[in-house]
PDB file of N, CA and C in Angstrom:
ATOM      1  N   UNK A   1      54.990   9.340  50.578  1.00  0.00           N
ATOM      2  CA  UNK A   1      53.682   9.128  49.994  1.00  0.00           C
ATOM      3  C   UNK A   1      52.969  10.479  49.863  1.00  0.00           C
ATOM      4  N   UNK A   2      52.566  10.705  48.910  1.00  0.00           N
ATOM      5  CA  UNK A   2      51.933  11.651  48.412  1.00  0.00           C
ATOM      6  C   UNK A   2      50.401  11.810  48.750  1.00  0.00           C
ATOM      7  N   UNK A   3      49.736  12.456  49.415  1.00  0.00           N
ATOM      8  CA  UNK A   3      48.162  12.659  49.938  1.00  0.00           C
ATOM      9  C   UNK A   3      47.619  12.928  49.335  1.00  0.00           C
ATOM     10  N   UNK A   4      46.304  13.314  49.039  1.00  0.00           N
ATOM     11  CA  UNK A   4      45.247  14.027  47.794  1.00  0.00           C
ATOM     12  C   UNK A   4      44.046  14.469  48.728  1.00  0.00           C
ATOM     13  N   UNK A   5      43.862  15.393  48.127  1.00  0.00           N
ATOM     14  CA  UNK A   5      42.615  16.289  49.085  1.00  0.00           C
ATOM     15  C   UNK A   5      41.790  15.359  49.092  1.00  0.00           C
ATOM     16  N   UNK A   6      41.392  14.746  48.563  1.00  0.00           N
ATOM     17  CA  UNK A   6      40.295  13.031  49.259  1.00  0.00           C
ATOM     18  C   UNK A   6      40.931  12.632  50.192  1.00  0.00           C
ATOM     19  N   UNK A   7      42.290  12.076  50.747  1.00  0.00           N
ATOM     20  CA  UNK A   7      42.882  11.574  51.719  1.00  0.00           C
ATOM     21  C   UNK A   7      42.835  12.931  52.543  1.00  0.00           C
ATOM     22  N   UNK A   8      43.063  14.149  53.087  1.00  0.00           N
ATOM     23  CA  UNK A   8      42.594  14.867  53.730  1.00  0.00           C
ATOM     24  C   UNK A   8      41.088  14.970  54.280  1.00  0.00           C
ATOM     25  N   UNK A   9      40.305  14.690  53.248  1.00  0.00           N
ATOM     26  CA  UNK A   9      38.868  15.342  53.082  1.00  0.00           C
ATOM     27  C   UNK A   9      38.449  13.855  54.329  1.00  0.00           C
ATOM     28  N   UNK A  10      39.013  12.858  54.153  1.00  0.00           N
ATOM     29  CA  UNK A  10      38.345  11.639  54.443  1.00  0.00           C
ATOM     30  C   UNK A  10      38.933  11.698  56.158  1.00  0.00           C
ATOM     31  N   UNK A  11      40.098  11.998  56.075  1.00  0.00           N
ATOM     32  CA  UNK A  11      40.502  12.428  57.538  1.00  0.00           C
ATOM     33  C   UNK A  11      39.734  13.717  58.310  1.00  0.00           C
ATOM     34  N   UNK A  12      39.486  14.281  57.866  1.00  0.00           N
ATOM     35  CA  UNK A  12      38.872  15.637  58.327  1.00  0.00           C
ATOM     36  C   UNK A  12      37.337  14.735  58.645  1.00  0.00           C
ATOM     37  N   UNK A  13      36.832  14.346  58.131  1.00  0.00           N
ATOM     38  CA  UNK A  13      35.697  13.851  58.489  1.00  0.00           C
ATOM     39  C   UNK A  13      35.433  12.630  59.714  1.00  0.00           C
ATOM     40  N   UNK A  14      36.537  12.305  59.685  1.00  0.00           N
ATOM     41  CA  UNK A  14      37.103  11.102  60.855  1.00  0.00           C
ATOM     42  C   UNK A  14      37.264  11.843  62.171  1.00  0.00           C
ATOM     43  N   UNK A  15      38.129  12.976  62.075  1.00  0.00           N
ATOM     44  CA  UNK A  15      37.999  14.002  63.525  1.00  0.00           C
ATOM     45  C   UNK A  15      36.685  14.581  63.764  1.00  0.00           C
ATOM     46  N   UNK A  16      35.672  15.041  62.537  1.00  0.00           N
ATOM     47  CA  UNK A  16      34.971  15.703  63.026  1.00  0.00           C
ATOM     48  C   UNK A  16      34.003  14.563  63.630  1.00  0.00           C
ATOM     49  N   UNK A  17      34.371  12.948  63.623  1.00  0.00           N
ATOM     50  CA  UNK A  17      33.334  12.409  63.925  1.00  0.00           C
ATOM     51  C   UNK A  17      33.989  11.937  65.257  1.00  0.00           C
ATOM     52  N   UNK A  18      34.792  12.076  65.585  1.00  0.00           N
ATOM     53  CA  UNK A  18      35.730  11.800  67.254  1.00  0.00           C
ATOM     54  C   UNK A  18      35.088  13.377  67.808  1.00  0.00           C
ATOM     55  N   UNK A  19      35.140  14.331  67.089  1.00  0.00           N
ATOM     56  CA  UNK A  19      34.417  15.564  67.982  1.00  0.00           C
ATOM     57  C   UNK A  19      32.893  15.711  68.133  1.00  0.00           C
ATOM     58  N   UNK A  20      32.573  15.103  67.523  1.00  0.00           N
ATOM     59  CA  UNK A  20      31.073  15.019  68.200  1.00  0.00           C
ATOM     60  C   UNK A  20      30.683  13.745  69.148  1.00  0.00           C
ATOM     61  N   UNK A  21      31.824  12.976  68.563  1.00  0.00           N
ATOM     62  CA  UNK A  21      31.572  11.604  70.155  1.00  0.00           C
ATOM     63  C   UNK A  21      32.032  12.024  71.334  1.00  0.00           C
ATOM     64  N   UNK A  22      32.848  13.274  71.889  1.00  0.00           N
ATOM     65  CA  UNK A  22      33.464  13.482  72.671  1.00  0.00           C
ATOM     66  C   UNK A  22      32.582  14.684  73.396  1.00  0.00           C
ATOM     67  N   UNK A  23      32.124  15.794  72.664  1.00  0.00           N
ATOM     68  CA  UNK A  23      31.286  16.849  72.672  1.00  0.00           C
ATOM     69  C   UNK A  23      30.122  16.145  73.394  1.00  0.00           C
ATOM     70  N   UNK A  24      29.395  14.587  73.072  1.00  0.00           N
ATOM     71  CA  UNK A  24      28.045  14.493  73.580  1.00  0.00           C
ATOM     72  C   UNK A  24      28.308  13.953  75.207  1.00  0.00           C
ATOM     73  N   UNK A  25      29.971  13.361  74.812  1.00  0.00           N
ATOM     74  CA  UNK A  25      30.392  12.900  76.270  1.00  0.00           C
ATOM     75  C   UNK A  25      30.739  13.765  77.010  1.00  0.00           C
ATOM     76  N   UNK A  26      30.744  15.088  76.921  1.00  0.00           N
ATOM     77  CA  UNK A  26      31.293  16.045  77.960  1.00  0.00           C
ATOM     78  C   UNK A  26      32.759  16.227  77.583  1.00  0.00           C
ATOM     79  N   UNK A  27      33.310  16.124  76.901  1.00  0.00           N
ATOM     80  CA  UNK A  27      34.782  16.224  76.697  1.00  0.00           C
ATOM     81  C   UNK A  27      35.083  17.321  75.755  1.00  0.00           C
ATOM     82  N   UNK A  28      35.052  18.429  76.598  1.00  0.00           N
ATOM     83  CA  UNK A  28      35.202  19.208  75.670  1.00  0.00           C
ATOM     84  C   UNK A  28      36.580  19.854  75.233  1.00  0.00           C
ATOM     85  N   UNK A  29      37.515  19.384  76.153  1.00  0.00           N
ATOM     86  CA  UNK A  29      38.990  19.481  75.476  1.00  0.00           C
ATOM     87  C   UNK A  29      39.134  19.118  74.060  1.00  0.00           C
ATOM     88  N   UNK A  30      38.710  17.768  74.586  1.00  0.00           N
ATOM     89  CA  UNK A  30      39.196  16.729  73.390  1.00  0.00           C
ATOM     90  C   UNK A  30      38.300  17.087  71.789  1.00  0.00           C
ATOM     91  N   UNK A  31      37.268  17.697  72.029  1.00  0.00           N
ATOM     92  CA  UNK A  31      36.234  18.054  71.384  1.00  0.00           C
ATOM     93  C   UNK A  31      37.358  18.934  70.740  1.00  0.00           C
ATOM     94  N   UNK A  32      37.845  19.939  71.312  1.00  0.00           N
ATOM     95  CA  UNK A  32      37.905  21.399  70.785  1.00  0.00           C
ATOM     96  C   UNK A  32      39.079  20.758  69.887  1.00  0.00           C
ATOM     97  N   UNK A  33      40.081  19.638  70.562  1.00  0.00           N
ATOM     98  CA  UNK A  33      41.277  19.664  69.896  1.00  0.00           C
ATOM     99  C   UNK A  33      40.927  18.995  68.337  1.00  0.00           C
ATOM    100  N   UNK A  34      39.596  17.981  68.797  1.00  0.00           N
ATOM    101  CA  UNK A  34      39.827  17.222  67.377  1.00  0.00           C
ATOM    102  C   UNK A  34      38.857  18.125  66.004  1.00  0.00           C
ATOM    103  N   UNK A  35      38.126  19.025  66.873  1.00  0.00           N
ATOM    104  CA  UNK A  35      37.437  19.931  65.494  1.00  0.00           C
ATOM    105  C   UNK A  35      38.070  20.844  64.879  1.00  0.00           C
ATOM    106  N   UNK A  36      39.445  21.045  65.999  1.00  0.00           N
ATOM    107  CA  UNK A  36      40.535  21.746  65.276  1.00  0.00           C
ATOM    108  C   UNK A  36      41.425  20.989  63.918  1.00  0.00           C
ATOM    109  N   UNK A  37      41.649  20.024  64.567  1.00  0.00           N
ATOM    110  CA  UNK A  37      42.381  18.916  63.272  1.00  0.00           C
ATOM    111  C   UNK A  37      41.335  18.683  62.168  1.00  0.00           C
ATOM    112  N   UNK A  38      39.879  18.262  62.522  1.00  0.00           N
ATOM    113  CA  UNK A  38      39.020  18.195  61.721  1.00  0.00           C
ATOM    114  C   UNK A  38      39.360  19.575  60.419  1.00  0.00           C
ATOM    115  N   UNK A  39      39.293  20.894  60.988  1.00  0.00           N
ATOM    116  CA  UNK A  39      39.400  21.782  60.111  1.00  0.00           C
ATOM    117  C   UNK A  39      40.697  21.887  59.320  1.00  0.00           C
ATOM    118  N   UNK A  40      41.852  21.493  60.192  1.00  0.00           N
ATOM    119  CA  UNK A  40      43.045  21.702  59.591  1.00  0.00           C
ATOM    120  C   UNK A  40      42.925  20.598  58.635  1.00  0.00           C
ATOM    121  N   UNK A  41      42.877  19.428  58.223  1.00  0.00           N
ATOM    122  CA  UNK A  41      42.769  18.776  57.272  1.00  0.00           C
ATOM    123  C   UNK A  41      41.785  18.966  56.645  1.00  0.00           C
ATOM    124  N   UNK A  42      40.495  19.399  56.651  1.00  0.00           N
ATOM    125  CA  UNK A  42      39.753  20.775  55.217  1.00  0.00           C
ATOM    126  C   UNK A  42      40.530  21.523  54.971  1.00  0.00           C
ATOM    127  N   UNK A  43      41.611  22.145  55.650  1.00  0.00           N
ATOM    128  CA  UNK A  43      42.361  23.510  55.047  1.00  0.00           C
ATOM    129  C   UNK A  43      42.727  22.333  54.101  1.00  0.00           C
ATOM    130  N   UNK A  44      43.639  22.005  54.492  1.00  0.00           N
ATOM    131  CA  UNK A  44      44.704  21.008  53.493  1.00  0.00           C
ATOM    132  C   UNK A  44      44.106  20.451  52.731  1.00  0.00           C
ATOM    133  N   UNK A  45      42.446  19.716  52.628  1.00  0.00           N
ATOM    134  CA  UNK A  45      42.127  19.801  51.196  1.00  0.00           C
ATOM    135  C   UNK A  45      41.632  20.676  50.237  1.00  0.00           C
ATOM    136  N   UNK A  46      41.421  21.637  51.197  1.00  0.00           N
ATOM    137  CA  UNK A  46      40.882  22.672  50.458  1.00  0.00           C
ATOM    138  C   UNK A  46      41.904  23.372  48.980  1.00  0.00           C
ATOM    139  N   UNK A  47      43.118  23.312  49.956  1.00  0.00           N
ATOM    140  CA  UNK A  47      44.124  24.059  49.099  1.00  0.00           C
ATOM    141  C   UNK A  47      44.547  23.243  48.307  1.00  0.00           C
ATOM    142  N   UNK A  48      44.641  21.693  48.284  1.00  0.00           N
ATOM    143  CA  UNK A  48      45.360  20.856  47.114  1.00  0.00           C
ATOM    144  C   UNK A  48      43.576  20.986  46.570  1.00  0.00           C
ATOM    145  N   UNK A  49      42.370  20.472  46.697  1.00  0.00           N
ATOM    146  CA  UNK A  49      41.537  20.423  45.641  1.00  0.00           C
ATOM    147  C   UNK A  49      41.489  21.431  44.830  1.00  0.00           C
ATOM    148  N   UNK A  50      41.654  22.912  45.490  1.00  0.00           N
ATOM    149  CA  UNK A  50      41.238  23.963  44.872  1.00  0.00           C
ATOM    150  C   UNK A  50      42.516  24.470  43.719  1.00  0.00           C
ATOM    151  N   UNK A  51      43.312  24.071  43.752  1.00  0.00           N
ATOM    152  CA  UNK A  51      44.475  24.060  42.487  1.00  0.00           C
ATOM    153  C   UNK A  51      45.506  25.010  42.786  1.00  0.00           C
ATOM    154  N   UNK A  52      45.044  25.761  43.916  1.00  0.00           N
ATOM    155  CA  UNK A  52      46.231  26.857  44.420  1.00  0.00           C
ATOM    156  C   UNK A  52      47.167  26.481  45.239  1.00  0.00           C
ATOM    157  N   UNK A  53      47.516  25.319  45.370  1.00  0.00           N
ATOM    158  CA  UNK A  53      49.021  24.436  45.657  1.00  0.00           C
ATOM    159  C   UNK A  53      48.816  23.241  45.217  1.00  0.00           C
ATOM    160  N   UNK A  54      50.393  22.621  44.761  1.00  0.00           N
ATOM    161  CA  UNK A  54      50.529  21.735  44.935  1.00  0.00           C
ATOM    162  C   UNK A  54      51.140  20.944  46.048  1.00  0.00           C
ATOM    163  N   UNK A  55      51.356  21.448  46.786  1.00  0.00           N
ATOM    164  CA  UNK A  55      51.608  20.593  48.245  1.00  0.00           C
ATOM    165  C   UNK A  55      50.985  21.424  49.188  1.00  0.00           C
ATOM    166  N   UNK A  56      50.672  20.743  50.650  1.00  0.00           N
ATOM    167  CA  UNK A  56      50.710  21.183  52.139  1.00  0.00           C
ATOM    168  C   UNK A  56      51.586  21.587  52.251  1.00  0.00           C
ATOM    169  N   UNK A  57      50.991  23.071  53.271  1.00  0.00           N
ATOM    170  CA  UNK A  57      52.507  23.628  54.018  1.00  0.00           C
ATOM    171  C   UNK A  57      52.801  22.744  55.500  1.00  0.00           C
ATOM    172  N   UNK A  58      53.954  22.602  55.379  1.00  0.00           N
ATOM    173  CA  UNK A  58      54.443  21.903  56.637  1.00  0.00           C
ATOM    174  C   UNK A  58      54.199  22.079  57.635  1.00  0.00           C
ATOM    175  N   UNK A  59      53.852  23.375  58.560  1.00  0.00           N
ATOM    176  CA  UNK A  59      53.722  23.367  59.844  1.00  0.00           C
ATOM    177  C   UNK A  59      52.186  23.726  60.195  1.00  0.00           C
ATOM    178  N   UNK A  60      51.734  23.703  60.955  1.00  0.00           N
ATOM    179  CA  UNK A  60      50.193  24.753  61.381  1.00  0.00           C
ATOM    180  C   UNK A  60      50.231  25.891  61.032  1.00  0.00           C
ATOM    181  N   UNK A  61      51.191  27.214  61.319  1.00  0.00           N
ATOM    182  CA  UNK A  61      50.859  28.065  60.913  1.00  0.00           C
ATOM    183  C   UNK A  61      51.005  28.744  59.383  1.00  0.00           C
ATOM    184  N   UNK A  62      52.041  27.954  59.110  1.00  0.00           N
ATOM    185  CA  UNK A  62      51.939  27.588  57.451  1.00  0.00           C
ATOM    186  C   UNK A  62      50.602  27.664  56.860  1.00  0.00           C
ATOM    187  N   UNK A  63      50.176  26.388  56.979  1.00  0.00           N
ATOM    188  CA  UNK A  63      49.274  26.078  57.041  1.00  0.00           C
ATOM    189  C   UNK A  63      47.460  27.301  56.826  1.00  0.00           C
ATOM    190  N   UNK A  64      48.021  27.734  58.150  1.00  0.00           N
ATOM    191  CA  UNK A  64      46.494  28.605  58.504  1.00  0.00           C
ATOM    192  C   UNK A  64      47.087  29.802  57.459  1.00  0.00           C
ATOM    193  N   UNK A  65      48.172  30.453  57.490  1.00  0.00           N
ATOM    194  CA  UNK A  65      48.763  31.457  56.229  1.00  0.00           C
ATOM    195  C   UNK A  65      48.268  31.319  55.105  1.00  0.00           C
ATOM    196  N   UNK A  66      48.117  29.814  54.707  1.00  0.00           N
ATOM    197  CA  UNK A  66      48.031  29.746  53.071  1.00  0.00           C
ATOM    198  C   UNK A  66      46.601  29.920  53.027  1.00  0.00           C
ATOM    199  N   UNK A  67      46.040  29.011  53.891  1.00  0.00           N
ATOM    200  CA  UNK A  67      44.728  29.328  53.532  1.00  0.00           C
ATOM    201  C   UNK A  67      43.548  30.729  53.431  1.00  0.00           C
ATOM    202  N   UNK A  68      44.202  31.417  54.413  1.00  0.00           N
ATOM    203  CA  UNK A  68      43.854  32.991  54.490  1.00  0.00           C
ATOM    204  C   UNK A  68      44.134  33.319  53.548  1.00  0.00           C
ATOM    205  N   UNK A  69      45.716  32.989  53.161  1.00  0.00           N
ATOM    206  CA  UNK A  69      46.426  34.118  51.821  1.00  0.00           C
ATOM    207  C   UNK A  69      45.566  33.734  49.952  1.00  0.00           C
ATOM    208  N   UNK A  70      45.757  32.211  50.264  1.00  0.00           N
ATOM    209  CA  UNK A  70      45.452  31.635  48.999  1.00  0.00           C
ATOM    210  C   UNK A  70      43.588  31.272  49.204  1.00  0.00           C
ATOM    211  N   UNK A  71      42.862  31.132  49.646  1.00  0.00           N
ATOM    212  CA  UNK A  71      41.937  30.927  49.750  1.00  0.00           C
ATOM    213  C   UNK A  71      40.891  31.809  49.973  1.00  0.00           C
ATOM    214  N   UNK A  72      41.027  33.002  51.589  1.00  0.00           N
ATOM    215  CA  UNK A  72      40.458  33.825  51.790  1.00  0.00           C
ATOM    216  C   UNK A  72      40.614  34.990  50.781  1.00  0.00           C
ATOM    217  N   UNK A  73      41.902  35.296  50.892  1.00  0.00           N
ATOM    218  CA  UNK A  73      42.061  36.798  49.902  1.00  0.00           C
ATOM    219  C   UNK A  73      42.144  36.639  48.493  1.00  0.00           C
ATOM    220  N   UNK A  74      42.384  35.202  48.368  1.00  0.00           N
ATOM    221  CA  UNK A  74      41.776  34.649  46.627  1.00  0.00           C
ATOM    222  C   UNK A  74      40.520  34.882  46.276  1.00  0.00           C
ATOM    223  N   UNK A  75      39.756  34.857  47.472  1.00  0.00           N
ATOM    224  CA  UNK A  75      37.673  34.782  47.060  1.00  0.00           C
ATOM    225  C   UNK A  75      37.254  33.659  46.819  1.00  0.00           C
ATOM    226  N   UNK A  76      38.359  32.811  47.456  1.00  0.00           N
ATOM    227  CA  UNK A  76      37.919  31.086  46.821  1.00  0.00           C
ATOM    228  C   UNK A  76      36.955  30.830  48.196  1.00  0.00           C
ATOM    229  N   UNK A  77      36.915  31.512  49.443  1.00  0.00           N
ATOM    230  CA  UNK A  77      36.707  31.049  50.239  1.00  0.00           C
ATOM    231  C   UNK A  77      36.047  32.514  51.335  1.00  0.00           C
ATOM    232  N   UNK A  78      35.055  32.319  51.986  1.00  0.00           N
ATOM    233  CA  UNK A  78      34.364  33.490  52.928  1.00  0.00           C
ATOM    234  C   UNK A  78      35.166  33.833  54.141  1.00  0.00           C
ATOM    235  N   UNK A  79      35.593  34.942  54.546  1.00  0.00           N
ATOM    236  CA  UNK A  79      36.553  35.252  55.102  1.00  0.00           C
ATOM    237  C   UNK A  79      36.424  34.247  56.767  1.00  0.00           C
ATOM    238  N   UNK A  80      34.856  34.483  56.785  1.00  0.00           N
ATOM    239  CA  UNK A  80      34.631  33.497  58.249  1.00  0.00           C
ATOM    240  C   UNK A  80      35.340  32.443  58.445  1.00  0.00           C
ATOM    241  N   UNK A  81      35.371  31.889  57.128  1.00  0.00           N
ATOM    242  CA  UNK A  81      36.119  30.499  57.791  1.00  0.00           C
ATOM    243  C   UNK A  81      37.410  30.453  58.056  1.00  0.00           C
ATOM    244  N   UNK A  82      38.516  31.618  57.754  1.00  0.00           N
ATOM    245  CA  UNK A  82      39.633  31.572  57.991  1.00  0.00           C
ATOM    246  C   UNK A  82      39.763  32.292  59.431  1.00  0.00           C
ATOM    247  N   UNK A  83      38.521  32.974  59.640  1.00  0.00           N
ATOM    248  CA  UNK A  83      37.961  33.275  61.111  1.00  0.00           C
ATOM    249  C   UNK A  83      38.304  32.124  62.075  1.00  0.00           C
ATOM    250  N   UNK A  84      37.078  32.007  61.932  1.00  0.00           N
ATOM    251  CA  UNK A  84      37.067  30.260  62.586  1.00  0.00           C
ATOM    252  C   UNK A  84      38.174  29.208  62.999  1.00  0.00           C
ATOM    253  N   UNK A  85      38.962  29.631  61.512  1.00  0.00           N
ATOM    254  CA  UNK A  85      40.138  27.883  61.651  1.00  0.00           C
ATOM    255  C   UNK A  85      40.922  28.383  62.065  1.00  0.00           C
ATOM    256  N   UNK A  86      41.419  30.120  62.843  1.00  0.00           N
ATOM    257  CA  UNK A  86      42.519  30.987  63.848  1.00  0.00           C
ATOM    258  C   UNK A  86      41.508  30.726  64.775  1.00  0.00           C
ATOM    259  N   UNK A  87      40.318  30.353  65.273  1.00  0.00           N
ATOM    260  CA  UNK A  87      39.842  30.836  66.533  1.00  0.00           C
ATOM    261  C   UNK A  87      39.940  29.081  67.403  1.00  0.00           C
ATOM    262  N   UNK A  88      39.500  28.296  66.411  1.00  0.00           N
ATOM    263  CA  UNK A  88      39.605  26.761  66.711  1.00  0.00           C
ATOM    264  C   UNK A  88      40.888  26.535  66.787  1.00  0.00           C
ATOM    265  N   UNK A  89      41.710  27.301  66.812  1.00  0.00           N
ATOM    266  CA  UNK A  89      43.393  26.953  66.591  1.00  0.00           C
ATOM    267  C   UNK A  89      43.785  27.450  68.100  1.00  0.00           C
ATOM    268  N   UNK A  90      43.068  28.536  68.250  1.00  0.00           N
ATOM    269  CA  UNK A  90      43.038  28.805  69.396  1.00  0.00           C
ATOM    270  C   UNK A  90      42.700  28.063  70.793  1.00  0.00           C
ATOM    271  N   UNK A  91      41.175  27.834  70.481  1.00  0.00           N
ATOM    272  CA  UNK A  91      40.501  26.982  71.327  1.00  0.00           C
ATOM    273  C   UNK A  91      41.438  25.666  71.916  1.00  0.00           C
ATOM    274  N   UNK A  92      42.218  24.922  70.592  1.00  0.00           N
ATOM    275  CA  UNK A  92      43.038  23.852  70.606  1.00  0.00           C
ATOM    276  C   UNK A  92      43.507  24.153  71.379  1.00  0.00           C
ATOM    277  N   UNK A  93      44.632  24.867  71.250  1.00  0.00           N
ATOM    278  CA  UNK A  93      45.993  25.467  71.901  1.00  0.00           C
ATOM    279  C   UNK A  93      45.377  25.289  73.570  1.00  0.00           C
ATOM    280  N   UNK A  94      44.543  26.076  73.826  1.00  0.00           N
ATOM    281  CA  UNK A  94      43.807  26.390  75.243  1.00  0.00           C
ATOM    282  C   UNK A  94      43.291  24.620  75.809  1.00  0.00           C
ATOM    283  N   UNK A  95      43.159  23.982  74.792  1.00  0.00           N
ATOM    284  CA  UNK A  95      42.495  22.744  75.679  1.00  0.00           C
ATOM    285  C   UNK A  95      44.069  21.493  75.488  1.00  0.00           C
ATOM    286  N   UNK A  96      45.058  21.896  74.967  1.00  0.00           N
ATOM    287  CA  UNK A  96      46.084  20.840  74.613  1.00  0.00           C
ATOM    288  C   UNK A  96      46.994  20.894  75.923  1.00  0.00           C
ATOM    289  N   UNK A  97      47.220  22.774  76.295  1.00  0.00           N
ATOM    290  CA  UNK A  97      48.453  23.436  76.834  1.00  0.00           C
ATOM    291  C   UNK A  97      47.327  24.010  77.951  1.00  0.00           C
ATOM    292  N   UNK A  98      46.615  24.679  78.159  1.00  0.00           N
ATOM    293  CA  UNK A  98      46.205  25.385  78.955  1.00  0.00           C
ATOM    294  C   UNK A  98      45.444  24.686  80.049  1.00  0.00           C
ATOM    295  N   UNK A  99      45.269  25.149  81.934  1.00  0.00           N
ATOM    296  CA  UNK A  99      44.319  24.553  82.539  1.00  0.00           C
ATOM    297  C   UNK A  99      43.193  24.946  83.049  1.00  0.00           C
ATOM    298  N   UNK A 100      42.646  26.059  81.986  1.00  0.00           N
ATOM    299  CA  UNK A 100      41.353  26.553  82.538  1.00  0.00           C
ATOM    300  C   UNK A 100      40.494  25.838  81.328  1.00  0.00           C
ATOM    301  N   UNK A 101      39.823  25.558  82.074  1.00  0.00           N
ATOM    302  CA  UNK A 101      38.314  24.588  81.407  1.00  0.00           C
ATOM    303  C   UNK A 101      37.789  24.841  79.613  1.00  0.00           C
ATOM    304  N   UNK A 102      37.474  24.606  79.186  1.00  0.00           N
ATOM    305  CA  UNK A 102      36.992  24.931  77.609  1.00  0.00           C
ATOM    306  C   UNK A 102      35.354  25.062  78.194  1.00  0.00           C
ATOM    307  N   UNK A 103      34.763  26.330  78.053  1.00  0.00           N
ATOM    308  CA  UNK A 103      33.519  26.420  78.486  1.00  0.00           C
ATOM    309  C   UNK A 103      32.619  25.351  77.140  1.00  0.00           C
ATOM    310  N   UNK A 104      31.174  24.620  77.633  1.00  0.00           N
ATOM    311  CA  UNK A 104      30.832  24.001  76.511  1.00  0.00           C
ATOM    312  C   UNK A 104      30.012  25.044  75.711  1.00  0.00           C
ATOM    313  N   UNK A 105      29.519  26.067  75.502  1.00  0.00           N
ATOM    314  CA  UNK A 105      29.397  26.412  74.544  1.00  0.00           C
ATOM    315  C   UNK A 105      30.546  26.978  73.080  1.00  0.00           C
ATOM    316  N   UNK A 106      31.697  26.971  74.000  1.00  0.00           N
ATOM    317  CA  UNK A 106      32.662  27.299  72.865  1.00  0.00           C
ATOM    318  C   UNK A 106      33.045  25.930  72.512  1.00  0.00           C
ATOM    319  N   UNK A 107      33.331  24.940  72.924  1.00  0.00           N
ATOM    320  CA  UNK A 107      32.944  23.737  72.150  1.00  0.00           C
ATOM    321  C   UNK A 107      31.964  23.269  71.251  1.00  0.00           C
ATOM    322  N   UNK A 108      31.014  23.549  71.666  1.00  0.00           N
ATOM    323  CA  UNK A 108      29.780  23.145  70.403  1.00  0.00           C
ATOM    324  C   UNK A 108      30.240  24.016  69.826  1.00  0.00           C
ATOM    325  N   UNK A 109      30.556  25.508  69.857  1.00  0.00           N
ATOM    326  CA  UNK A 109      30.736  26.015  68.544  1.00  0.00           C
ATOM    327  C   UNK A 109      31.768  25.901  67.299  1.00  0.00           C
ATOM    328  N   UNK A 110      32.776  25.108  68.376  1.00  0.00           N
ATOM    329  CA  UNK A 110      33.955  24.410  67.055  1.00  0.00           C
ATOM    330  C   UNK A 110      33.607  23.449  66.754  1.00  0.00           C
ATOM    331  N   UNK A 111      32.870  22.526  67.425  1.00  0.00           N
ATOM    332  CA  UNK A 111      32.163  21.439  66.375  1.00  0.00           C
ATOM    333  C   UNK A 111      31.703  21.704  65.301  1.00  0.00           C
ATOM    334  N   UNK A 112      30.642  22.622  65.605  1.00  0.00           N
ATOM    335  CA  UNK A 112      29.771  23.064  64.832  1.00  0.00           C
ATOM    336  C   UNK A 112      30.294  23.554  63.085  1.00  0.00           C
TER     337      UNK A 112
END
């Protein structure tokens, strides 16, 4: 089955709304992990709406590549946010795999 940056766009909005139910509950693992997915499915619509692919790249870092390559250094897109969707990738990583705490202000800020 074939996805469309609406079926991304509509998922991305579904995590970012599990990361702010989780964020007000104190959960800021879960916070960090789902504003990460939240963003990774904006990447992925970003790049099928914006016409510079026709498919998703398969893996995460695929993924975060294209959008830097095709998006950021295209000018389709402000370099911050390809900032951001390596730093929330990060954050993830640290609250999925790691056991030191996700401080909450770096949570609100991947919500955010």
């Amino acid at each position: 089955m074939s996805r469309t940056h609406s079926d991304f766009m509509a998922k991305a909005d579904r995590a970012l709304e599990e990361a702010r139910v989780l964020l007000r509950a104190g959960g800021y693992e879960g916070a960090c992990n789902r504003a990460y997915y939240a963003m990774f499915d904006a990447a992925h619509a970003a790049l099928l709406g914006s016409g510079v692919a026709d498919k998703s790249p398969e893996t995460h870092s695929g993924l975060i590549a294209a959008f830097g390559l095709k998006l950021v250094k295209g000018g389709l897109v402000q370099p911050e946010f390809g900032r951001a969707l390596r730093q929330v990738e990060s954050l993830r990583g640290i609250a999925d795999y790691g056991v030191e705490a996700i401080p909450p202000d770096k949570a609100r800020w991947a919500v955010a």
